[in-house]
C-alpha atoms as a PDB file:
ATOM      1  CA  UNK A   1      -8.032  -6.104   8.590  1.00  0.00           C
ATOM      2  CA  UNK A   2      -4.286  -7.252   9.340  1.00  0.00           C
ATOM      3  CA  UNK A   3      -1.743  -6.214   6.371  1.00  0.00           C
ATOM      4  CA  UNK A   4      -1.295 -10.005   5.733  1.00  0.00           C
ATOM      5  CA  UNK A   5      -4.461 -10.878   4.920  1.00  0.00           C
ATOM      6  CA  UNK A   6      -3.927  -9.075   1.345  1.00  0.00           C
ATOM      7  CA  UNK A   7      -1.150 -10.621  -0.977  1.00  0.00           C
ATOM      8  CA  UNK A   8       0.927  -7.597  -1.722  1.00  0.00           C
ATOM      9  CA  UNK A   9       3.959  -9.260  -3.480  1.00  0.00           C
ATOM     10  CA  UNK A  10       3.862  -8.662  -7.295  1.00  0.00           C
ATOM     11  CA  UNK A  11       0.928  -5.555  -6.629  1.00  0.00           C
ATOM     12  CA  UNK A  12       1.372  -2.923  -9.473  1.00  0.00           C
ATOM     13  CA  UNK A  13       0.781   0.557  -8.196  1.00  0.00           C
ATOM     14  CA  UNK A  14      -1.357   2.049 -10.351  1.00  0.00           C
ATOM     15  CA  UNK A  15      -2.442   5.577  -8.506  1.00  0.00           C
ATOM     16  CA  UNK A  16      -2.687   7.048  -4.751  1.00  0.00           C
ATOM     17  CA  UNK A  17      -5.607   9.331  -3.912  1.00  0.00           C
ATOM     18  CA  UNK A  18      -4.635  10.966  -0.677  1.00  0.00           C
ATOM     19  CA  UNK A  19      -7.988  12.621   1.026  1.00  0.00           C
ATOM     20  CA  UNK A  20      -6.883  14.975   3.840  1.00  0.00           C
ATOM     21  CA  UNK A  21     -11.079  15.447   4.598  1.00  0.00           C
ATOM     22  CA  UNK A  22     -11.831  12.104   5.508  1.00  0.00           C
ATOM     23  CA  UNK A  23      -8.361  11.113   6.428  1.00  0.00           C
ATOM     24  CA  UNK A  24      -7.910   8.532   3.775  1.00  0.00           C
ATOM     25  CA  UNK A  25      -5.169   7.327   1.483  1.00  0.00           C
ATOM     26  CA  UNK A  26      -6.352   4.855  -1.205  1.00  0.00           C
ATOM     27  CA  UNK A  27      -4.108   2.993  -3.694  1.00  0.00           C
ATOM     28  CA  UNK A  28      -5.127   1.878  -6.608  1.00  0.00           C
ATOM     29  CA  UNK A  29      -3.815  -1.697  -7.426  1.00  0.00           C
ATOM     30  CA  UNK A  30      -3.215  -4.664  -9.692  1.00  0.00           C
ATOM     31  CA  UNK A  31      -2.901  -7.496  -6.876  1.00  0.00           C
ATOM     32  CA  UNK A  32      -2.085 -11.669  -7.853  1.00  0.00           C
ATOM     33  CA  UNK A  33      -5.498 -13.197  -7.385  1.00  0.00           C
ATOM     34  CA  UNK A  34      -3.478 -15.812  -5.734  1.00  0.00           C
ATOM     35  CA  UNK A  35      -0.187 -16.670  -5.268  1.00  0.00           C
ATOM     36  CA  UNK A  36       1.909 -17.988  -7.706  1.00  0.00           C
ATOM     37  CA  UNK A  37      -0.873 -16.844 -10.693  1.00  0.00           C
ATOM     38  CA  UNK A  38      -0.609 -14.965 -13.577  1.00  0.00           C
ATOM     39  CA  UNK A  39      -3.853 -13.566 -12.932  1.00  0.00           C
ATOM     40  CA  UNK A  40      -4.292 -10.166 -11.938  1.00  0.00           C
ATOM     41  CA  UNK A  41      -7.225  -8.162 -10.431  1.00  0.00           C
ATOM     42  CA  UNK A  42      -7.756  -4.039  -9.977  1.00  0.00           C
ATOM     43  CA  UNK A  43      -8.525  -3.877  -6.287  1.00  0.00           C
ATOM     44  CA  UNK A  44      -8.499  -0.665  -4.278  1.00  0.00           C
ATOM     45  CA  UNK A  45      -6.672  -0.588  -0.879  1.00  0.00           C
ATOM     46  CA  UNK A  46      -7.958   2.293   1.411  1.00  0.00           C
ATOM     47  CA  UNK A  47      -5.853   3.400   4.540  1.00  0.00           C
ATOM     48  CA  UNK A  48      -7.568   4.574   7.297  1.00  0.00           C
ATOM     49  CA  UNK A  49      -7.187   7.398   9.376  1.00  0.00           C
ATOM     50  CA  UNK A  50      -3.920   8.128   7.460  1.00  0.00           C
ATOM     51  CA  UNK A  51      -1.394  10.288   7.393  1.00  0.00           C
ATOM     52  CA  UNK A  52       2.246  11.132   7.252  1.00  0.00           C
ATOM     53  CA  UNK A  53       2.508   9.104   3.573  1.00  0.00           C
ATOM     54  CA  UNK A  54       5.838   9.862   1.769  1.00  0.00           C
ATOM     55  CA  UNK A  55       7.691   7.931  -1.229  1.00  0.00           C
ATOM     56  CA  UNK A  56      11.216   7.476  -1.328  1.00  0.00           C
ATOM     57  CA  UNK A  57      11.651   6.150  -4.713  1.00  0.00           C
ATOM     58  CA  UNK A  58      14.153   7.272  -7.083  1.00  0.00           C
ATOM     59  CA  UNK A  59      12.941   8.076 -11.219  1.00  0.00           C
ATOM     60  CA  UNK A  60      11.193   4.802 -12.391  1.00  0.00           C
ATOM     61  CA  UNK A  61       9.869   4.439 -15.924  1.00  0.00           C
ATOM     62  CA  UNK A  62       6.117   2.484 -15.444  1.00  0.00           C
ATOM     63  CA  UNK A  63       4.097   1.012 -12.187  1.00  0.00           C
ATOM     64  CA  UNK A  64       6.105   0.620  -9.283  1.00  0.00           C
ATOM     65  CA  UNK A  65       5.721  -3.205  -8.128  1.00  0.00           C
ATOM     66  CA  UNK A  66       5.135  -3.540  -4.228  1.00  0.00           C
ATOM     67  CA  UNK A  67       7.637  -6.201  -2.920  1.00  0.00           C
ATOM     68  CA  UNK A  68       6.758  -6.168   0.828  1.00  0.00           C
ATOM     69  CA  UNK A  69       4.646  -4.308   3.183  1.00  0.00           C
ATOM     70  CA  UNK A  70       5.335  -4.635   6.790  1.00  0.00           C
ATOM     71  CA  UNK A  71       4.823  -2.643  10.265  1.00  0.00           C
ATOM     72  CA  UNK A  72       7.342  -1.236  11.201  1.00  0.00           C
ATOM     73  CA  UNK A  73       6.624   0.879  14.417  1.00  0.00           C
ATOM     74  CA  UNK A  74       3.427   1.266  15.891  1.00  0.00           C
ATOM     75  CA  UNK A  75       2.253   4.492  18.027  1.00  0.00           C
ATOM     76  CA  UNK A  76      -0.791   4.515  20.047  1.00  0.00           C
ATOM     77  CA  UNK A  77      -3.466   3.481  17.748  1.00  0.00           C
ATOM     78  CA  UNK A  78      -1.647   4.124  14.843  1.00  0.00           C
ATOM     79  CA  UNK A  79       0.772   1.792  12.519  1.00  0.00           C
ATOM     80  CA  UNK A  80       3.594   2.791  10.550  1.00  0.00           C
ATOM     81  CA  UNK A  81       3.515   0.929   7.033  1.00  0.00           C
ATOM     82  CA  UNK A  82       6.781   0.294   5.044  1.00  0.00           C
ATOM     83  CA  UNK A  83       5.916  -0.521   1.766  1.00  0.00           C
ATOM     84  CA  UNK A  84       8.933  -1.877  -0.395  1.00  0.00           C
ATOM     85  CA  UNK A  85       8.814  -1.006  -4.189  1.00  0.00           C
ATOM     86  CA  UNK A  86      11.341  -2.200  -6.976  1.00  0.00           C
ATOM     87  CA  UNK A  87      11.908   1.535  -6.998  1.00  0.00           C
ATOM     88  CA  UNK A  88      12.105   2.045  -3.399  1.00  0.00           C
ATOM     89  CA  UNK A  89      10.113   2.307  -0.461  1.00  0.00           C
ATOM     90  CA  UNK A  90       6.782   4.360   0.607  1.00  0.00           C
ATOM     91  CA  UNK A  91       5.879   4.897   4.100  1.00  0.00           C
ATOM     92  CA  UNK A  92       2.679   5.587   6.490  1.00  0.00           C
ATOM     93  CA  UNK A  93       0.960   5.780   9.391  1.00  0.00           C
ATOM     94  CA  UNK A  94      -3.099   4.553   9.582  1.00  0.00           C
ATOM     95  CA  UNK A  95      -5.193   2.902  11.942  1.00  0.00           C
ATOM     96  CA  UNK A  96      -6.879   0.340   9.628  1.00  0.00           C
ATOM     97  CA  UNK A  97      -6.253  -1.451   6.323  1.00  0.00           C
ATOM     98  CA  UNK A  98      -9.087  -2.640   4.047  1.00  0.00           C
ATOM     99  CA  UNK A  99     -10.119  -3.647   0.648  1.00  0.00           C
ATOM    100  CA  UNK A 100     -12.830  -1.193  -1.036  1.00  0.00           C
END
């Protein structure tokens, strides 16, 4: 799956399971249905073949909201994800995106 096939703008984070076993990171979101809605949907994202994931986000008082995601660099098979919060930014390398 290609990072723009999921509507990220407006996502609430809502909790990141990081797996080291099975080389997963999976976040937990509230995602638009569409765009431009005011209708929301609990969706889980998983990451595949992940690692590396760090946030750079400063204190925040309730869900970060996702702004952008983007790649930013890619290295062999592996992309590096920038994902842009209201409270900062989180970051990523994986080999595949999906929805669960």
């Amino acid at each position: 799956m290609r990072i723009d096939d999921i509507f990220w703008h407006d996502s609430l984070i809502l909790k990141v399971t990081i797996n080291p076993e099975r080389d997963l990171v999976e976040m937990r979101l509230l995602l638009p249905e569409e765009a431009r809605q005011k209708t929301y949907a609990e969706q889980t994202i998983v990451f595949q073949n992940a690692y590396g994931y760090k946030e750079f986000e400063g204190p925040f008082q309730g869900c970060p909201t996702i702004l952008s995601v983007a790649v930013i660099e890619q290295v062999g098979q592996w992309s590096k994800l920038k994902i842009e919060t209201n409270a900062g930014y989180r970051e990523l390398f994986c080999c595949d995106v999906f929805q669960k």
